[in-house]
C-alpha atoms as a PDB file:
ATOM      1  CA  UNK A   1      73.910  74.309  36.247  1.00  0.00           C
ATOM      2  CA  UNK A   2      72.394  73.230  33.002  1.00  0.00           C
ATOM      3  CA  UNK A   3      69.039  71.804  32.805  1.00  0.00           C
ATOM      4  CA  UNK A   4      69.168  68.051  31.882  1.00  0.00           C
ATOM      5  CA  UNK A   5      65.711  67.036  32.899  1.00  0.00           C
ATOM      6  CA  UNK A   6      61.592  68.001  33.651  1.00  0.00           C
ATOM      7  CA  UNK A   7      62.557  69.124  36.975  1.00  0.00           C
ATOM      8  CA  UNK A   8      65.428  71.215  36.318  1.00  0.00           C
ATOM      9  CA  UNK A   9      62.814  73.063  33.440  1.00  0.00           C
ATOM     10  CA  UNK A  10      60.706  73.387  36.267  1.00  0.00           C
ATOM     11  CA  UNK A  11      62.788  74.993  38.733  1.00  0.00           C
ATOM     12  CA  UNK A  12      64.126  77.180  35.707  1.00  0.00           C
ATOM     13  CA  UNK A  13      60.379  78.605  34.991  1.00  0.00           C
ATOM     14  CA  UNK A  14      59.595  79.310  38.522  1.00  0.00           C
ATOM     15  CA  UNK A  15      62.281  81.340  38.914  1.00  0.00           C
ATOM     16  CA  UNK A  16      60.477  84.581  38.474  1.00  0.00           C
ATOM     17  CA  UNK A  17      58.627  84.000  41.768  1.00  0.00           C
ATOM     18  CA  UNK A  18      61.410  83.949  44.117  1.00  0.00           C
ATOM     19  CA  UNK A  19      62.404  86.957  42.808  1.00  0.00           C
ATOM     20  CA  UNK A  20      59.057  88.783  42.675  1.00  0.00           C
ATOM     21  CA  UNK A  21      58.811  87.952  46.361  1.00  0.00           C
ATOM     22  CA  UNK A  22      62.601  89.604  47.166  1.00  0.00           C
ATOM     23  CA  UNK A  23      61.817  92.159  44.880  1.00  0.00           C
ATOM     24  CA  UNK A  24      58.264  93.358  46.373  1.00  0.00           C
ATOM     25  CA  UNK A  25      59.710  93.076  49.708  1.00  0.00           C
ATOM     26  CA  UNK A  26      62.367  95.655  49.069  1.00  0.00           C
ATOM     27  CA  UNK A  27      60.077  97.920  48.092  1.00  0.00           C
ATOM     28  CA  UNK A  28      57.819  97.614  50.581  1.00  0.00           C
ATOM     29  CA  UNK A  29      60.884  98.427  53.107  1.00  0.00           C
ATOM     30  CA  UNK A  30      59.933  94.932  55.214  1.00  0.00           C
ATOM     31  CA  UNK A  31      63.479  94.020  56.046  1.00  0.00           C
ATOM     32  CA  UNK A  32      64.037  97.258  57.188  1.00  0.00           C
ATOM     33  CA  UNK A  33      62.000  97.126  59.835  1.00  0.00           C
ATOM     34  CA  UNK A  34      62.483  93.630  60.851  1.00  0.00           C
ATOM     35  CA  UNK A  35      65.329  94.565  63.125  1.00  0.00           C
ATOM     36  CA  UNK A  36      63.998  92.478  65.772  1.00  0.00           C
ATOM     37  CA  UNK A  37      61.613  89.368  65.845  1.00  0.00           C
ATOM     38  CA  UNK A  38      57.785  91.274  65.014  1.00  0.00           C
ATOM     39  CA  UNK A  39      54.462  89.442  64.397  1.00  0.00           C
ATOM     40  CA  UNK A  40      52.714  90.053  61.144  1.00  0.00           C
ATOM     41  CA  UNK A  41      50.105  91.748  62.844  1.00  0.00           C
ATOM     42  CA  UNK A  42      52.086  94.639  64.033  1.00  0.00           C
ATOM     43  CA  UNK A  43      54.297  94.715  60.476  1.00  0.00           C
ATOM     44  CA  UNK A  44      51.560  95.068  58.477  1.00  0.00           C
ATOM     45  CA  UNK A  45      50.090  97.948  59.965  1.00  0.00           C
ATOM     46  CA  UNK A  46      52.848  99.717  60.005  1.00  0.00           C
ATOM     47  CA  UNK A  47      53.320  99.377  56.492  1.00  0.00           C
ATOM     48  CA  UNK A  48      49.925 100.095  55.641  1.00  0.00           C
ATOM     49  CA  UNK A  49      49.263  96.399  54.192  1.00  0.00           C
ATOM     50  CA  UNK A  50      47.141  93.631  54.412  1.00  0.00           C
ATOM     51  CA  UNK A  51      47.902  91.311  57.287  1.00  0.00           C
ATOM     52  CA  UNK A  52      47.295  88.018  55.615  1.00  0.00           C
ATOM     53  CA  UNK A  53      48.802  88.715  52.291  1.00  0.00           C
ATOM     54  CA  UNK A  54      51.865  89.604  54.107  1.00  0.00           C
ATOM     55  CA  UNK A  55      52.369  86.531  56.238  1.00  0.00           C
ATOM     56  CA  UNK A  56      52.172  84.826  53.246  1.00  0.00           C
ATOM     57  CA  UNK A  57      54.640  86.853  51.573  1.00  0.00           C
ATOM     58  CA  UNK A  58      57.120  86.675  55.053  1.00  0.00           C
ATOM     59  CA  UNK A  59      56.497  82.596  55.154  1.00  0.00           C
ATOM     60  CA  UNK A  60      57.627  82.249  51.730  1.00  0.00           C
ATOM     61  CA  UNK A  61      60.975  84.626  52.534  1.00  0.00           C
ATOM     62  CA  UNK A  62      61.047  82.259  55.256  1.00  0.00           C
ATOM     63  CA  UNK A  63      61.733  79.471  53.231  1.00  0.00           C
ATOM     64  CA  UNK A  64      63.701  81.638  50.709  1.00  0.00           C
ATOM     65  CA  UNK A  65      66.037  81.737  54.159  1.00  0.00           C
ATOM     66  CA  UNK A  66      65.692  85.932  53.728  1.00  0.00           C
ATOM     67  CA  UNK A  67      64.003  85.912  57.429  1.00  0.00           C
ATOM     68  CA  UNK A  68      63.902  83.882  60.191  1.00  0.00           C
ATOM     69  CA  UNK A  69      60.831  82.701  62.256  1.00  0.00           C
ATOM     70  CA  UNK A  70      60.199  82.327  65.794  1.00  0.00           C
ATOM     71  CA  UNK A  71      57.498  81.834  68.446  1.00  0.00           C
ATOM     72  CA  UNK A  72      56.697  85.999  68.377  1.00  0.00           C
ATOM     73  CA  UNK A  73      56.763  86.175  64.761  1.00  0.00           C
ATOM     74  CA  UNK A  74      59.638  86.892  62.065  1.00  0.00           C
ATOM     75  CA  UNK A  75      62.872  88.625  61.989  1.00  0.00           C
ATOM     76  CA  UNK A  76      65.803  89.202  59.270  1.00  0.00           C
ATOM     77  CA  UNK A  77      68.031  86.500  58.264  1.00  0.00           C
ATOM     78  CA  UNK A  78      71.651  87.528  58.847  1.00  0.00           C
ATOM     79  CA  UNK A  79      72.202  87.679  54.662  1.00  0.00           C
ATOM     80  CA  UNK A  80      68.909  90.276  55.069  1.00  0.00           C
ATOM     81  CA  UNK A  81      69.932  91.985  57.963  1.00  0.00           C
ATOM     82  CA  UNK A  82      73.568  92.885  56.336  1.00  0.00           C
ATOM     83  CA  UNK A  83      72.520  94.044  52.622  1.00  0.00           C
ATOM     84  CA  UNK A  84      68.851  94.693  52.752  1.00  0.00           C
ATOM     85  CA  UNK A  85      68.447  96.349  56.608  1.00  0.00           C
ATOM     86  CA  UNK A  86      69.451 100.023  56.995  1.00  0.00           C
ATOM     87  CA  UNK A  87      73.257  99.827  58.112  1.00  0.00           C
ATOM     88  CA  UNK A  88      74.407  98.516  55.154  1.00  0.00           C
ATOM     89  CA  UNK A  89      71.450  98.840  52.768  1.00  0.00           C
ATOM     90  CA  UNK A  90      72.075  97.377  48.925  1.00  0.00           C
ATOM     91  CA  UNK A  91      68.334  97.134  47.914  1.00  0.00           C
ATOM     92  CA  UNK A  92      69.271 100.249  45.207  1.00  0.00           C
ATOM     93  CA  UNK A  93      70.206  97.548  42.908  1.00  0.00           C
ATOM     94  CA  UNK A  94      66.984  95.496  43.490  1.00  0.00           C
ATOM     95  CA  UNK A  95      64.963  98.718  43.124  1.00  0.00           C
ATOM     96  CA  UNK A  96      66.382  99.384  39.747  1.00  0.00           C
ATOM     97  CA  UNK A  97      65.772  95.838  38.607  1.00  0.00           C
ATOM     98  CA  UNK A  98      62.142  95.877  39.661  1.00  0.00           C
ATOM     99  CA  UNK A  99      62.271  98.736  37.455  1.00  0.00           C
ATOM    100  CA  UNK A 100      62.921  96.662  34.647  1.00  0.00           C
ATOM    101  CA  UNK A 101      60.278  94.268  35.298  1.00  0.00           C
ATOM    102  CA  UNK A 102      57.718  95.394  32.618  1.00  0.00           C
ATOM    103  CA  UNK A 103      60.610  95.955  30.074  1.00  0.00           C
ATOM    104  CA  UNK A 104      61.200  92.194  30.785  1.00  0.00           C
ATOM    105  CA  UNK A 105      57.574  91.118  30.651  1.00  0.00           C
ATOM    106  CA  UNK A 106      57.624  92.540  27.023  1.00  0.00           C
ATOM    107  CA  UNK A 107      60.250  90.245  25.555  1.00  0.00           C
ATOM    108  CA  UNK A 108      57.858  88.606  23.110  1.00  0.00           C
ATOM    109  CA  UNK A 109      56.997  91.974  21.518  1.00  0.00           C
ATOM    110  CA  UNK A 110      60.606  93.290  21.678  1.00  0.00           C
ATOM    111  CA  UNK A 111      61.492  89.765  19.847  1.00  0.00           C
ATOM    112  CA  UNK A 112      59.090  89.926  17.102  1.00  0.00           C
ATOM    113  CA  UNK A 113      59.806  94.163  16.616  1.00  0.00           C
ATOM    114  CA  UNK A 114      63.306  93.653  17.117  1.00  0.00           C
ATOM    115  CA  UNK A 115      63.472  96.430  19.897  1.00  0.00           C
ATOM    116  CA  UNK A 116      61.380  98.022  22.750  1.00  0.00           C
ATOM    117  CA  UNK A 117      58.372 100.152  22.100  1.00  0.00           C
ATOM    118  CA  UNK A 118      59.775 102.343  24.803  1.00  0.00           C
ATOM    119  CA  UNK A 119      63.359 102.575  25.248  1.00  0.00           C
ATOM    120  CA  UNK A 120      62.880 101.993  29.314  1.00  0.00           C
ATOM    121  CA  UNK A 121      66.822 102.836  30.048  1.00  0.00           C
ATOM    122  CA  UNK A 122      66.252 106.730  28.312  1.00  0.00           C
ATOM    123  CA  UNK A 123      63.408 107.083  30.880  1.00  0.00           C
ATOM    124  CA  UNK A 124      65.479 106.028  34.054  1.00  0.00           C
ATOM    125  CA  UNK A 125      68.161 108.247  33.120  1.00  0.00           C
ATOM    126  CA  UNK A 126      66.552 111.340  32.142  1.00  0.00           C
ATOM    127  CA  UNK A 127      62.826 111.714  33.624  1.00  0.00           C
ATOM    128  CA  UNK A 128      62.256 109.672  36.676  1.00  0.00           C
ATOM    129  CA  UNK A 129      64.023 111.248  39.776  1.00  0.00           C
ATOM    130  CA  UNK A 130      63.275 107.626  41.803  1.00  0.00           C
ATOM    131  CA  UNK A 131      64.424 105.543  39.371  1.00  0.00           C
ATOM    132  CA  UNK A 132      67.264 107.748  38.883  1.00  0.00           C
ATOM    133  CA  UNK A 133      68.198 107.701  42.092  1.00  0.00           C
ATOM    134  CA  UNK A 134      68.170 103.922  42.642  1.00  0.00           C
ATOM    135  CA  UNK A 135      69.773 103.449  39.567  1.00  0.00           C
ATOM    136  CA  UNK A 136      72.701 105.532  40.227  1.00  0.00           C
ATOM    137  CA  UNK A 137      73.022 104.130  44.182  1.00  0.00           C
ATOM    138  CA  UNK A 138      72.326 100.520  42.665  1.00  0.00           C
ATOM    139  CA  UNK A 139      76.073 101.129  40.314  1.00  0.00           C
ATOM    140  CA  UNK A 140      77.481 101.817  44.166  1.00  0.00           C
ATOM    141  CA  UNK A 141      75.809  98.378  46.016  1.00  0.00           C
ATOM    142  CA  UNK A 142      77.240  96.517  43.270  1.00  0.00           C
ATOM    143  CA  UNK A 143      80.859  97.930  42.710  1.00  0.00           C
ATOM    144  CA  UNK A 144      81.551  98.781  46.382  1.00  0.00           C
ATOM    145  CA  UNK A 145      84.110  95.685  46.731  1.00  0.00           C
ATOM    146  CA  UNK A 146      84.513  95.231  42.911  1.00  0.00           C
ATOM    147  CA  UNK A 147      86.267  98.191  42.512  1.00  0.00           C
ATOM    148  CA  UNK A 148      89.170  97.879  44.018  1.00  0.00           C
ATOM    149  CA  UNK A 149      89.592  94.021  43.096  1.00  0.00           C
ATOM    150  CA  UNK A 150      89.493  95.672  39.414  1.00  0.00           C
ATOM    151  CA  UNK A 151      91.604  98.621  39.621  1.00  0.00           C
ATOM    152  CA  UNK A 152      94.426  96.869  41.438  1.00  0.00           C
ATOM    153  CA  UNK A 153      95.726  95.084  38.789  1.00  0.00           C
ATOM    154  CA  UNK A 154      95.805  97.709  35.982  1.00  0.00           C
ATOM    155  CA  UNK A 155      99.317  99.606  35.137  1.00  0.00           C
ATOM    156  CA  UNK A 156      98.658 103.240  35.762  1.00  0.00           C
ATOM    157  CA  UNK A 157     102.538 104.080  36.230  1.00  0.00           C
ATOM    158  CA  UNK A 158     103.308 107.237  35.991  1.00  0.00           C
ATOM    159  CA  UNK A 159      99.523 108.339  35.805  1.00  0.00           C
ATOM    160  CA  UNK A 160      98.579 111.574  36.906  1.00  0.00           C
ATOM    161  CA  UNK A 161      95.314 112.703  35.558  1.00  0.00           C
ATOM    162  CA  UNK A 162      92.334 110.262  35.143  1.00  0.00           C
ATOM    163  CA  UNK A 163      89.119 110.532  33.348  1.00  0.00           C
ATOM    164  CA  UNK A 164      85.881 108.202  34.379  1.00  0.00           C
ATOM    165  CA  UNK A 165      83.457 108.707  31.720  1.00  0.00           C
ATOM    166  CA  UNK A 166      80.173 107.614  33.055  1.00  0.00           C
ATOM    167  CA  UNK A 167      81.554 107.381  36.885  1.00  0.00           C
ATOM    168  CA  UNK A 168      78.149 107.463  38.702  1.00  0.00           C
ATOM    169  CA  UNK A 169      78.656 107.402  42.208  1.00  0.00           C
ATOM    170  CA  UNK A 170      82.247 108.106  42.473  1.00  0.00           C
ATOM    171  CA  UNK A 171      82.981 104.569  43.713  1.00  0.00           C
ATOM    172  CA  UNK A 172      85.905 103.665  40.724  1.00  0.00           C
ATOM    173  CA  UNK A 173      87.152 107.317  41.655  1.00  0.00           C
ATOM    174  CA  UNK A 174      87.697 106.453  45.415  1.00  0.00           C
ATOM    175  CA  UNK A 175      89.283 102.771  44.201  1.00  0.00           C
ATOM    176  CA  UNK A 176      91.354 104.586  42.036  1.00  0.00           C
ATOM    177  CA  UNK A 177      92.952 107.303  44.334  1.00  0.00           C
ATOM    178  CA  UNK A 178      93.112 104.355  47.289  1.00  0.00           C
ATOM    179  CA  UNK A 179      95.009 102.524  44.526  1.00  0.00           C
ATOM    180  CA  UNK A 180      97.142 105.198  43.289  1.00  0.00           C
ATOM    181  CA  UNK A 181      98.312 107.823  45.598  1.00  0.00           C
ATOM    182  CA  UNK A 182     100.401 109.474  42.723  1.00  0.00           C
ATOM    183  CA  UNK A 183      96.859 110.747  40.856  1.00  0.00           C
ATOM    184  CA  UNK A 184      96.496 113.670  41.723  1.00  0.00           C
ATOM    185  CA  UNK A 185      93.097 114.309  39.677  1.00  0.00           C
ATOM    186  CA  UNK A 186      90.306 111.679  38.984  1.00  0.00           C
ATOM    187  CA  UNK A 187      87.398 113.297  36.966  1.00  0.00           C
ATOM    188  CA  UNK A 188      83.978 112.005  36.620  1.00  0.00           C
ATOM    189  CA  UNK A 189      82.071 112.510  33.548  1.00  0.00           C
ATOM    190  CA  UNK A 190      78.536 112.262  33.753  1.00  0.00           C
ATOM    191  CA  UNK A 191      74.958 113.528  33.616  1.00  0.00           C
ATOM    192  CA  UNK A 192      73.778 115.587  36.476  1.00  0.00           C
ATOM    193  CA  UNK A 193      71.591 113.495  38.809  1.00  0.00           C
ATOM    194  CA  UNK A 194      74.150 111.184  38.383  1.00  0.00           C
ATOM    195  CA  UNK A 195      76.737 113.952  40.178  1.00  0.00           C
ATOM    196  CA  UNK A 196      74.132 114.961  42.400  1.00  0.00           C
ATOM    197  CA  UNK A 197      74.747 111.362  44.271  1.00  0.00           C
ATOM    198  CA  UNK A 198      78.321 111.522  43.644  1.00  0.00           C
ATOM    199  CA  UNK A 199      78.591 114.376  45.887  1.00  0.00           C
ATOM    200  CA  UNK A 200      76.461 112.642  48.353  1.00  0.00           C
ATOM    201  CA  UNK A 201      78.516 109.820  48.728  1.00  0.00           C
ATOM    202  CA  UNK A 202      81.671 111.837  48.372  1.00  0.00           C
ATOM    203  CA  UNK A 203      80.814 113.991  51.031  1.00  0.00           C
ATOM    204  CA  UNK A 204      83.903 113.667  54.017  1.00  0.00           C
ATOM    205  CA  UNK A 205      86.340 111.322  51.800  1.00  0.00           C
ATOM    206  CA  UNK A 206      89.473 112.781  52.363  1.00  0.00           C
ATOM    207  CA  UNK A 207      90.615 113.283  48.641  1.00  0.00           C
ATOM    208  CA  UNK A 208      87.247 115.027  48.148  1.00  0.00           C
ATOM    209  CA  UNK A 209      89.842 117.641  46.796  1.00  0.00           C
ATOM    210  CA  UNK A 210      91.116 115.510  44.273  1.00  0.00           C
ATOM    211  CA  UNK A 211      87.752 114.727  42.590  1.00  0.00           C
ATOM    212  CA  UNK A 212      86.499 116.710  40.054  1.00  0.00           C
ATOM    213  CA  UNK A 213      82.672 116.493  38.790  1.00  0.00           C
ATOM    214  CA  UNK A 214      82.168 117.488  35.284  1.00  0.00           C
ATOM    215  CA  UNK A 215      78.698 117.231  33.581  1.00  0.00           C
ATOM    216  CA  UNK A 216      77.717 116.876  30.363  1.00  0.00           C
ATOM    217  CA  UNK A 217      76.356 114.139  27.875  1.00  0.00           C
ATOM    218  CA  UNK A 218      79.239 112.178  26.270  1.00  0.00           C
ATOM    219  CA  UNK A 219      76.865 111.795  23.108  1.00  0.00           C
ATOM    220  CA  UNK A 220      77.654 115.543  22.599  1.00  0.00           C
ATOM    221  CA  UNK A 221      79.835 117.262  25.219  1.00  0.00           C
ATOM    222  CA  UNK A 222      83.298 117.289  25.081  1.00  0.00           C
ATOM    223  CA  UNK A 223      85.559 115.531  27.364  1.00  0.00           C
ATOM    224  CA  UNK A 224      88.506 117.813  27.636  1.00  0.00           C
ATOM    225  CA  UNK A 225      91.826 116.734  27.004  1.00  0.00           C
ATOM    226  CA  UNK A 226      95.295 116.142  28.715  1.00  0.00           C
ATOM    227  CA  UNK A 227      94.096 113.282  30.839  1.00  0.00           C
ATOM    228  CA  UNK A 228      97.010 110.140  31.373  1.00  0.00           C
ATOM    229  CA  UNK A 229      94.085 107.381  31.811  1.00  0.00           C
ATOM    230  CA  UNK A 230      90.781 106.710  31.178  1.00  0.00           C
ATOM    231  CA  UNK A 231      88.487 104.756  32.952  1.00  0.00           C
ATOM    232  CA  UNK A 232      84.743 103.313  30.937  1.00  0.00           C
ATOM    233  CA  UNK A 233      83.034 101.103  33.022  1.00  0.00           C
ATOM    234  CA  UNK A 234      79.643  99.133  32.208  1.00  0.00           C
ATOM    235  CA  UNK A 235      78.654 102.415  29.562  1.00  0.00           C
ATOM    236  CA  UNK A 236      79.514 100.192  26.375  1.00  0.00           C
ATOM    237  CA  UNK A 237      76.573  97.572  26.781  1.00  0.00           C
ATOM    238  CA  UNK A 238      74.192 100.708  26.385  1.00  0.00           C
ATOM    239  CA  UNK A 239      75.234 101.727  23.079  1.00  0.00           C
ATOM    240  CA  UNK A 240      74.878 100.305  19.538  1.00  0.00           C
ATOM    241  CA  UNK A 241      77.939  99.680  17.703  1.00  0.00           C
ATOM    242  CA  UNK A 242      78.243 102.904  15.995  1.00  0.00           C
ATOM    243  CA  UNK A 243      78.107 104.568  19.173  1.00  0.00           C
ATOM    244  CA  UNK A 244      80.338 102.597  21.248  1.00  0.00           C
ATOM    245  CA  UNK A 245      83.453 103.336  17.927  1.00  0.00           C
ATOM    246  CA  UNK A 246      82.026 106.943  18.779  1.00  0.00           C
ATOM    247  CA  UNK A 247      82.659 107.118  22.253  1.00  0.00           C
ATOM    248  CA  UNK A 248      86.060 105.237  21.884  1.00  0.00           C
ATOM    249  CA  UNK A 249      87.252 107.567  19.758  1.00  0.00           C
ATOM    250  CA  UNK A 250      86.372 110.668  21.846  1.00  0.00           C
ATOM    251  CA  UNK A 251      87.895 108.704  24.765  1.00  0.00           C
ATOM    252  CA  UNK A 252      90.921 108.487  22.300  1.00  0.00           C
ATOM    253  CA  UNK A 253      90.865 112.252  21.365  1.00  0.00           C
ATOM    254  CA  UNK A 254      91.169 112.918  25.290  1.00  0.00           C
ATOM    255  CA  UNK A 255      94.407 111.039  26.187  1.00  0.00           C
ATOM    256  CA  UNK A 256      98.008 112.247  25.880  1.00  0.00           C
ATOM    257  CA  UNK A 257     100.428 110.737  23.907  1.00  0.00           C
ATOM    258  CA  UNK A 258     101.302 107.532  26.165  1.00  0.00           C
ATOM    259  CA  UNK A 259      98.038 107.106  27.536  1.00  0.00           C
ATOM    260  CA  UNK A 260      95.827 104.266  28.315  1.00  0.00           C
ATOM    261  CA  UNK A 261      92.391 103.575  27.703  1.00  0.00           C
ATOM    262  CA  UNK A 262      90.510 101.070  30.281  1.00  0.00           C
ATOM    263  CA  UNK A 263      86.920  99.407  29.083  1.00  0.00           C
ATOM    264  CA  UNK A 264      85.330  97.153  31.663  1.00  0.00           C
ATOM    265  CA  UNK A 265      82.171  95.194  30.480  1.00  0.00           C
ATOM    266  CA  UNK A 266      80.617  91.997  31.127  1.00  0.00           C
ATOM    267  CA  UNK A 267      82.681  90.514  27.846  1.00  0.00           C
ATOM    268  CA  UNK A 268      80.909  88.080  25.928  1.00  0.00           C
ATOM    269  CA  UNK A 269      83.677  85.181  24.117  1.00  0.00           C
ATOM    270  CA  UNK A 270      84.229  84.158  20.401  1.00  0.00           C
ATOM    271  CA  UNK A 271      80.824  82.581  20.586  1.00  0.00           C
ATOM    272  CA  UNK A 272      78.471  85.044  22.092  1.00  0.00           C
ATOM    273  CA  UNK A 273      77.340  82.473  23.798  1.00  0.00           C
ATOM    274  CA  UNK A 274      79.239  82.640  27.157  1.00  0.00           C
ATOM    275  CA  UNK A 275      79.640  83.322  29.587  1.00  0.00           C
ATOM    276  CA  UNK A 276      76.217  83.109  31.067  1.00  0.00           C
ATOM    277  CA  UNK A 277      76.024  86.289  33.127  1.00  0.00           C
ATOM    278  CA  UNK A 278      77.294  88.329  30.046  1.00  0.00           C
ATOM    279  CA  UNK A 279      74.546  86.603  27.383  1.00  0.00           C
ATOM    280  CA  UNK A 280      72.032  87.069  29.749  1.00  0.00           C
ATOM    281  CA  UNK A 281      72.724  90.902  29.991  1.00  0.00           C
ATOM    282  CA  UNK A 282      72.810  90.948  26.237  1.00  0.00           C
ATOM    283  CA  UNK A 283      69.294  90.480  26.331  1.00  0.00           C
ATOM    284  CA  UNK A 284      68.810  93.093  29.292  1.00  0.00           C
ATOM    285  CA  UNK A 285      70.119  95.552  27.215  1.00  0.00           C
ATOM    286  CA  UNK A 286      67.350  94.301  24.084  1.00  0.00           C
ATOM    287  CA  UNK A 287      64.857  94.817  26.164  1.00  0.00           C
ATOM    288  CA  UNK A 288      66.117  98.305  28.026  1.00  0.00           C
ATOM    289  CA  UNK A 289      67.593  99.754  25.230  1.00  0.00           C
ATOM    290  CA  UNK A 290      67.421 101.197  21.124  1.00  0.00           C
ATOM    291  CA  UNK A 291      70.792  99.472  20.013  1.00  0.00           C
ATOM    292  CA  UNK A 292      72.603  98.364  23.515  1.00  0.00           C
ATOM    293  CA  UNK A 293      74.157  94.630  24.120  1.00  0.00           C
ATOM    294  CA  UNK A 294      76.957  92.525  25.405  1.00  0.00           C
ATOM    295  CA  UNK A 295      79.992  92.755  23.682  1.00  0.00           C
ATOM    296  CA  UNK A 296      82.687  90.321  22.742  1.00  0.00           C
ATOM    297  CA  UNK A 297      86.051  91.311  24.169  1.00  0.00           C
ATOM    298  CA  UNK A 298      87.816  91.361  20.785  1.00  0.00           C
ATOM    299  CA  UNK A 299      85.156  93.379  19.283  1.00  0.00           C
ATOM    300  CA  UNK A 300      86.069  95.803  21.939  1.00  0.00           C
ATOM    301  CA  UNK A 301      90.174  95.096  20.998  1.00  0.00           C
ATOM    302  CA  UNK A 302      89.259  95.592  17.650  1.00  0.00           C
ATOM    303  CA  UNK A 303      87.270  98.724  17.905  1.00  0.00           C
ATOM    304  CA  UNK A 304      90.363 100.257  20.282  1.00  0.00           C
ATOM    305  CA  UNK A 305      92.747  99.092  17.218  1.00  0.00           C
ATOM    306  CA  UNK A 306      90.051 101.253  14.815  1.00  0.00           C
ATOM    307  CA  UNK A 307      90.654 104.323  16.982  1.00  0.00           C
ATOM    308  CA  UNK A 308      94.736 104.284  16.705  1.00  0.00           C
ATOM    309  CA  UNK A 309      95.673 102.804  19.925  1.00  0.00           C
ATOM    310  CA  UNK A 310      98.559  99.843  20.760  1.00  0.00           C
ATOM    311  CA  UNK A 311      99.877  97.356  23.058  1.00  0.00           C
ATOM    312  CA  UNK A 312      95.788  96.364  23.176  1.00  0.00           C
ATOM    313  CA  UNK A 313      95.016  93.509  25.711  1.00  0.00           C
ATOM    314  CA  UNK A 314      92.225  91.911  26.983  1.00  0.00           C
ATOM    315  CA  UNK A 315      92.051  90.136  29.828  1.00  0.00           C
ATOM    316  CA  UNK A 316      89.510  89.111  33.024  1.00  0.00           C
ATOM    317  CA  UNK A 317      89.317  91.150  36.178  1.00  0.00           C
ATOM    318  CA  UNK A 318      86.441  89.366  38.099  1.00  0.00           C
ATOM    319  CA  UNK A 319      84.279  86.241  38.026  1.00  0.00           C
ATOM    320  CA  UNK A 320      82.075  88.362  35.610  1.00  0.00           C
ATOM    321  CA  UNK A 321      84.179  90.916  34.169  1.00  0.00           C
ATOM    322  CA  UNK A 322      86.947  92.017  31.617  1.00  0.00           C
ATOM    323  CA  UNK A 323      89.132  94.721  30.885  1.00  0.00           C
ATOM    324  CA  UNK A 324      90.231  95.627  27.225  1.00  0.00           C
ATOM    325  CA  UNK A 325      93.031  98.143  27.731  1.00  0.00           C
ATOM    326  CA  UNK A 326      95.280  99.796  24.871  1.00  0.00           C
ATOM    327  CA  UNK A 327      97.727 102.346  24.554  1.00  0.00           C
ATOM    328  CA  UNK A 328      97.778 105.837  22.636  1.00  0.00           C
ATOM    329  CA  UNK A 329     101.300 106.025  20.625  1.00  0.00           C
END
């Protein structure tokens, strides 16, 4: 909703608190161990805190409606208990946001230098086994039931061999062979402690067989060739321009004759400015990265056109989401 008045400016600036609250909270690993109603007493000792900063902390979640509280103290909300609690644990993503945090809290200087003093995103994905890790399991929280929503509705007819250049966690790769029980090879391209949770999560999947793990740096590794599809998903926003024509056309080089190239992105319009969750990423990627942003979806189409490909379309796969797809002649 747009802001029209005081109010709404106010609710808009206080924002960051609510979130700081969820945030520290995942971290700390309190909704993981409020699987039944606890007093704050007994919570914060066993998370080595102090007991009146954290009932504080638990009323305000309280009101946030992430926990419920009773006569004997507080317990999970049901939204808590499913993503944030141990059965079904999401708080990756959260993790890898809070990451972010200082990246964020130097927007000013980024804004007046035109880029961060320390490309944040490099040091997630090369020298911080933690943040690694959470980044990588965050890609799975988020894409566990957006992947097959998007791969159902692409044309892979006929497809035999796919490549997923940047695949992470192997989710895409199981939504792909669930999809499309004629591949009979999905490969995931990426860097190593990416892999290392891909195995982990592939571990016992049935086509286990059918996945192959290749690593390697698509700045400078090759991709290998012969492959009927490939899949890039979320890897564009990280690059400049330059690099994202690069990548393109080594995805390009890669494909047989007939082949089809898939980019999904959070696609900015004509304007740039819309859709909100895409803009607003733009700006993650200033602050997180040397030359990364949103992209429009025809400067995607337009790029894929630059690299020899056809039949180029681009269309919307989720409430945040597009696909620009093309065709090698």
């Amino acid at each position: 909703m747009k802001p029209e008045n005081f109010r709404d400016l106010m609710r808009l600036v206080h924002g960051f608190e609510s979130a700081k609250i969820l945030l520290v909270a995942n971290d700390l690993g309190l909704f993981r161990v409020l699987d039944r109603e606890r007093g704050a007493v007994d919570v914060a000792g066993e998370l080595g805190v102090d007991t009146r900063a954290l009932e504080l902390l638990m009323n305000a979640l309280t009101a946030l409606g992430l926990l419920e509280k009773g006569g004997d103290g507080y317990r999970n909300a049901p939204v808590a208990a499913q993503y944030l609690a141990d059965d079904s644990y999401r708080g990756h993503i959260f993790r890898h946001i809070h990451h972010c945090w200082d990246s964020w809290n130097d927007l000013a200087g980024v804004i007046r230098r035109g880029g961060p003093d320390l490309v944040r995103e490099s040091v997630i994905l090369h020298d911080e086994e933690a943040w690694n890790r959470d980044f990588i399991r965050g890609m799975d929280d988020v894409t566990r039931e957006l992947a097959p929503q998007v791969v159902s509705g692409l044309d892979l007819a006929g497809a035999r061999r796919l490549l997923d250049v940047g695949g992470g966690p192997g989710t895409y790769a199981r939504a792909f062979l669930a999809a499309y029980p004629q591949l009979t090879e999905v490969t995931i391209f990426d860097l190593p402690f990416a892999l290392a949770v891909a195995r982990e999560r592939l571990e016992g999947y049935s086509r286990r067989d059918d996945v192959r793990l290749l690593a390697g740096d698509f700045h400078k590794d090759a991709f290998g060739d012969g492959f009927d599809a490939i899949w890039i998903s979320q890897v564009l926003h990280s690059q400049s321009e330059a690099g994202c024509r690069t990548l393109l056309a080594k995805a390009v080089q890669a494909l047989v004759p007939g082949g089809r190239l898939f980019v999904h992105e959070f696609l900015l319009d004509d304007s740039h400015a819309a859709p909100l969750t895409a803009a607003l990423f733009a700006v993650h990627m200033l602050v997180m990265t040397a030359g990364g942003r949103a992209y429009g979806g025809s400067e995607v189409a337009g790029w894929l056109e630059e690299a020899g490909l056809v039949d180029i379309e681009v269309r919307k796969v989720s409430d945040d989401t597009g696909v620009v797809q093309g065709r090698k002649p």
